[in-house]
Protein backbone atom coordinates (compact mmCIF):
# COMPACT_ATOMS: atom_id res chain seq x y z
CA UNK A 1 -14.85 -13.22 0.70
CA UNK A 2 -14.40 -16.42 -1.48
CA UNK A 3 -10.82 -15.43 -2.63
CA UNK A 4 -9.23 -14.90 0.51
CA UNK A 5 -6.91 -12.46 1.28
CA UNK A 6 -4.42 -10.07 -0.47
CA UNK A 7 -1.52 -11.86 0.67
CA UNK A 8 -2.31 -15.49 -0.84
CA UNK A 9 -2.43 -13.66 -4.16
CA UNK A 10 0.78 -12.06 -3.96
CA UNK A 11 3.13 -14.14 -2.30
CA UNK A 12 1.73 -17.65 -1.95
CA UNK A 13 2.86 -20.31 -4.77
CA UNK A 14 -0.13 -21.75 -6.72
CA UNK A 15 -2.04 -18.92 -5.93
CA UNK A 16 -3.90 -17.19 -9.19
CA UNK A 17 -2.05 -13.94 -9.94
CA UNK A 18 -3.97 -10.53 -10.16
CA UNK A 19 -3.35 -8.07 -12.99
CA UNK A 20 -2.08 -4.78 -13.26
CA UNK A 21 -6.19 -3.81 -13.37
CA UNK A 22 -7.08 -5.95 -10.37
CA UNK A 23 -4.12 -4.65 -8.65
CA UNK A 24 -5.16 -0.83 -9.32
CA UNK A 25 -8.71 -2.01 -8.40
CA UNK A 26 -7.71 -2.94 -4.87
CA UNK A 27 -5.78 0.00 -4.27
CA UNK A 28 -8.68 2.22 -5.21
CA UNK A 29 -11.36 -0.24 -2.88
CA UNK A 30 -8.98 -0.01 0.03
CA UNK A 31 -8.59 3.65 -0.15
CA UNK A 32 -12.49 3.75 0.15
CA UNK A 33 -12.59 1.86 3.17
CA UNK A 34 -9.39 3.66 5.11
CA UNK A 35 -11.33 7.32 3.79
CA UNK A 36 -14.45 6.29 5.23
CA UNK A 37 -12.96 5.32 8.29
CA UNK A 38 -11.47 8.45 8.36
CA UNK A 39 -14.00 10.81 7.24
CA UNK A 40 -16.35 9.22 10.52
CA UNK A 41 -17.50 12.50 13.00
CA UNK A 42 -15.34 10.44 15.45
CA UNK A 43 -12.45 9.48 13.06
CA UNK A 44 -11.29 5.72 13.29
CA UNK A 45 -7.81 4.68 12.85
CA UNK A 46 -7.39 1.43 11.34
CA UNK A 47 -3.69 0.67 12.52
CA UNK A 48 -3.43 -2.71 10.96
CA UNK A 49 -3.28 -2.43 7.16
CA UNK A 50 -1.40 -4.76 6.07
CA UNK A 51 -1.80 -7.96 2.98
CA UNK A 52 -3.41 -10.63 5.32
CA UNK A 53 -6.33 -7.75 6.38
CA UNK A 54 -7.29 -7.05 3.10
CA UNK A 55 -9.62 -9.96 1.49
CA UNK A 56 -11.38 -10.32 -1.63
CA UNK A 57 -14.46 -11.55 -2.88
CA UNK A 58 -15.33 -13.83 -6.05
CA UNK A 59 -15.16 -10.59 -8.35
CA UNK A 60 -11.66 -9.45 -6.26
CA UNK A 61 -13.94 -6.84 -5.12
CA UNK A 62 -11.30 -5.66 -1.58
CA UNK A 63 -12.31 -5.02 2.08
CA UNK A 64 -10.99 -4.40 4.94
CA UNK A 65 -11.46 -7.01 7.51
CA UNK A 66 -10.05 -7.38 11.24
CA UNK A 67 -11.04 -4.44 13.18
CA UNK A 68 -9.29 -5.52 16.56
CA UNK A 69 -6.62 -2.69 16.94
CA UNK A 70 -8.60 0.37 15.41
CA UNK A 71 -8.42 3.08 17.67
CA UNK A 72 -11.15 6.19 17.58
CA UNK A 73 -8.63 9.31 16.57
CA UNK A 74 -7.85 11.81 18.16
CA UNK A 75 -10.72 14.85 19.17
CA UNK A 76 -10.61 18.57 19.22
CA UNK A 77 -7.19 20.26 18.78
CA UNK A 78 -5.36 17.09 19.29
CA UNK A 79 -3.13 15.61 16.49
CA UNK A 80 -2.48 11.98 17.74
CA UNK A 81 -3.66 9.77 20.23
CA UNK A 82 -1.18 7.99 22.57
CA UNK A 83 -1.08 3.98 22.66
CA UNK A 84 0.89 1.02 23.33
CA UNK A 85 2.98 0.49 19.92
CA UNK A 86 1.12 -2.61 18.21
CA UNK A 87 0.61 -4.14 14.94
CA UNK A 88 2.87 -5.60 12.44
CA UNK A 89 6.56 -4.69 11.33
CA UNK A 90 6.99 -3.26 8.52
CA UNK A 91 3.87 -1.73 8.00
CA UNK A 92 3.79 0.44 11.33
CA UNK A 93 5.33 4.38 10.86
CA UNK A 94 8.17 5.12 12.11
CA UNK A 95 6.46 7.79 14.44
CA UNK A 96 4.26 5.25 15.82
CA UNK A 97 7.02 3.01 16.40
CA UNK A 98 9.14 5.65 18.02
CA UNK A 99 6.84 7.57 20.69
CA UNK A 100 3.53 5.66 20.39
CA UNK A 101 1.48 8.56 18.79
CA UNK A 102 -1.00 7.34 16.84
CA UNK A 103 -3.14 9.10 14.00
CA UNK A 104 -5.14 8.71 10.77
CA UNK A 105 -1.29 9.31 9.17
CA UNK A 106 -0.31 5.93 10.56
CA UNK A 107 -2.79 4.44 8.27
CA UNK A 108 -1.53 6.89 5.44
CA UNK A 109 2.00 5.19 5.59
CA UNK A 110 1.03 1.75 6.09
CA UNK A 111 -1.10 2.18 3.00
CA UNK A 112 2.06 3.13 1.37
CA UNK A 113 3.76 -0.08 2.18
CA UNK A 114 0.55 -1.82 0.65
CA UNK A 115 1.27 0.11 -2.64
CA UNK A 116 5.17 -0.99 -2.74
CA UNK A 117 3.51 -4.22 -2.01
CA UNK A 118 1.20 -4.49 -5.16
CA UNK A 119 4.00 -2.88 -7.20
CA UNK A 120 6.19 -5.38 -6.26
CA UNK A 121 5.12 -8.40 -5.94
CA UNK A 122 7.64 -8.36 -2.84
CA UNK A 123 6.22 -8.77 1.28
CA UNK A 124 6.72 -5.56 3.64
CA UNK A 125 9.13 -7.96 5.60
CA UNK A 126 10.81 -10.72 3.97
CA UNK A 127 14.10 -11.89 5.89
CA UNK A 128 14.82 -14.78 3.45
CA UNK A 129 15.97 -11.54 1.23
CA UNK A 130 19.46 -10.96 3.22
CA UNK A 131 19.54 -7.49 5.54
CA UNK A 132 19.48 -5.61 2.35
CA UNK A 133 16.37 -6.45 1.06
CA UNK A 134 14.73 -7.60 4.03
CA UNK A 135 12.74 -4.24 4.57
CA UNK A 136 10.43 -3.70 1.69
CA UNK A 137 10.51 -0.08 2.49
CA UNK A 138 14.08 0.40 2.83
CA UNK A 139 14.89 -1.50 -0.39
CA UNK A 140 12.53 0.29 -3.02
CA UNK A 141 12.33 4.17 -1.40
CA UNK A 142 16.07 4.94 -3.44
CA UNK A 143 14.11 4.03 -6.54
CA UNK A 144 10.54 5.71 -6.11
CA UNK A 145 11.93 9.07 -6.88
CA UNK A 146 12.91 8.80 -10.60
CA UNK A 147 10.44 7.80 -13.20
CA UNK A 148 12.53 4.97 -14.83
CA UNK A 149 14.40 3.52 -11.96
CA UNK A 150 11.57 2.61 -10.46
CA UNK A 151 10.35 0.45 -13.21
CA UNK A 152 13.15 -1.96 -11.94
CA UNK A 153 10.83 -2.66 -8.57
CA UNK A 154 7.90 -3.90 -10.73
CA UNK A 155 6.72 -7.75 -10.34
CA UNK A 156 7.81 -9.61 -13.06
CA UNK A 157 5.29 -11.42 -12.65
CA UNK A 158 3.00 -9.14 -14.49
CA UNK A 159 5.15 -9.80 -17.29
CA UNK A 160 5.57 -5.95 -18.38
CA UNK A 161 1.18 -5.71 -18.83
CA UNK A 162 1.12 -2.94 -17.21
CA UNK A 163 0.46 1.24 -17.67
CA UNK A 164 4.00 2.42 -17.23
CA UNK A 165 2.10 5.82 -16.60
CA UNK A 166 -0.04 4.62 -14.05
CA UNK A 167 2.93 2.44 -12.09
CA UNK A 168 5.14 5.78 -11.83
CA UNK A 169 1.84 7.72 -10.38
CA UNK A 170 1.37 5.06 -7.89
CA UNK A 171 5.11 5.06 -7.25
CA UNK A 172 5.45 8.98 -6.57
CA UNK A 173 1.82 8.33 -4.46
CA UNK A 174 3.46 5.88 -2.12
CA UNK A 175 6.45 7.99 -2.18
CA UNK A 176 4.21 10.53 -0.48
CA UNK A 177 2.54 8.44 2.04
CA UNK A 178 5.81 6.92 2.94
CA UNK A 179 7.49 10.19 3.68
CA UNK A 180 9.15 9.94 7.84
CA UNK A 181 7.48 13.42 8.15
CA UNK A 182 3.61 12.38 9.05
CA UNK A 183 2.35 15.71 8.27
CA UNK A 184 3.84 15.80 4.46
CA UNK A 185 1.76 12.48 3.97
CA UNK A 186 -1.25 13.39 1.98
CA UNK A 187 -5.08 12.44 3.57
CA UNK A 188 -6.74 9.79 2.26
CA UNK A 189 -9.64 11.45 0.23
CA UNK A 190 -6.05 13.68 -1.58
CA UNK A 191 -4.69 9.93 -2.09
CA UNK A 192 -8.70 8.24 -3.29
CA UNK A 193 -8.50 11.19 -5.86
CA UNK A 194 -5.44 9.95 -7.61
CA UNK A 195 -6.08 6.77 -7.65
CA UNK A 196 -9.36 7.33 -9.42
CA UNK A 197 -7.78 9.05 -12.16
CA UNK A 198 -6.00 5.63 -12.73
CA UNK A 199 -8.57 3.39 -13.74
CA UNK A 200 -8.85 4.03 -17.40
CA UNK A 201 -4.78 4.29 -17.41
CA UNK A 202 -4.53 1.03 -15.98
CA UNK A 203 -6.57 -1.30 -18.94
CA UNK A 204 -4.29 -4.23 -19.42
CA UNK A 205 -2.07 -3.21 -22.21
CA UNK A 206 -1.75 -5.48 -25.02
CA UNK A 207 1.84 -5.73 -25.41
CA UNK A 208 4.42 -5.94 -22.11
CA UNK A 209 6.21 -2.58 -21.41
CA UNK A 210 9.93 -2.76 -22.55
CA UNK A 211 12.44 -1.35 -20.54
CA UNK A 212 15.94 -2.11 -18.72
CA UNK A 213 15.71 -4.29 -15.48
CA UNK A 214 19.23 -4.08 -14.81
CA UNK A 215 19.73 -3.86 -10.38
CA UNK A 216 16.77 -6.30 -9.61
């Protein structure tokens, strides 16, 4: 995977930046990988999605890499399996967190971290932020909600190239999978099918989106 991980590209200085396309690709190639792992006859839960476990290849073709914490899901009329709480903050669910339960809906809300995370430009955790800001979660869920606040999340790095379209879908998507109530989250195959419709939305525009970035 000659290009390393997710991570470098995002928040590393003299990294090369990824595009609004490439961005949108690596949603769509991780949601392949967390729905296969899910669609298994013994469903496997990932349980550490984060930046640093997703690496890319020369084309920034993603996978998933670092299998040590997946977990087989739960069986028959079960709805979680029961574990010692590990991981990485900021990424975990609050559920897990809180009683240890552990199902395929953990990886549904750490994947929506990963989408605030390509959005933003900003890491899941970043203390150097003041208390605030410090949770990437906590700082951009207020503005996920309404179609133009949440344009004031966006990396300015991308330097407005982006589908404003396709930015509020992924928004409202990661909305979804961040909701505190794991069975509102949608299942990855509902979450593969949205992001598929993206792909043509998300060409690089030729002209940067204009629009108010007052709060950032």
């Amino acid at each position: 995977m000659q290009r390393g991980s997710l991570e470098n590209h995002l928040f590393k200085r003299g990294a090369q930046q990824i595009s609004w396309a490439m961005r949108v690709n690596i949603a769509i190639d991780v949601a392949h990988g967390l729905s296969f792992l899910h669609g298994l006859e013994t469903q496997v839960i990932y349980r550490d999605l984060k930046a640093s476990n997703i690496l890319l290849d020369s084309d920034f073709n993603a996978k998933l890499s670092d299998f040590g914490l997946a977990r087989n899901g739960p069986t028959g009329d079960k709805t979680h399996v029961s574990t010692r709480v590990v991981g990485t903050r900021g990424y975990a669910a609050p559920e897990y967190i809180a009683t240890g339960h552990l199902s395929i809906k953990s990886d549904i809300y750490s994947f929506g971290v990963v989408l605030l995370e390509l959005l933003s430009g900003r890491r899941a955790l970043d203390h150097e932020r003041g208390s605030a800001e410090d949770t990437l979660v906590d700082w951009a869920k207020p503005f996920l909600d309404d179609k133009r606040r949440m344009l004031r999340i966006m990396d300015t790095r991308l330097e407005g190239r982006y589908s404003k379209k396709a930015a509020q879908t992924i928004a409202a998507l990661a909305l979804q999978c961040l909701d505190d109530d794991s069975r509102n989250r949608p299942n990855m195959n509902e979450v593969l099918a949205t992001l598929e419709k993206l792909r043509v939305q998300s060409k690089e525009p030729t002209k940067p989106q204009s629009f108010s970035r007052e709060g950032t």
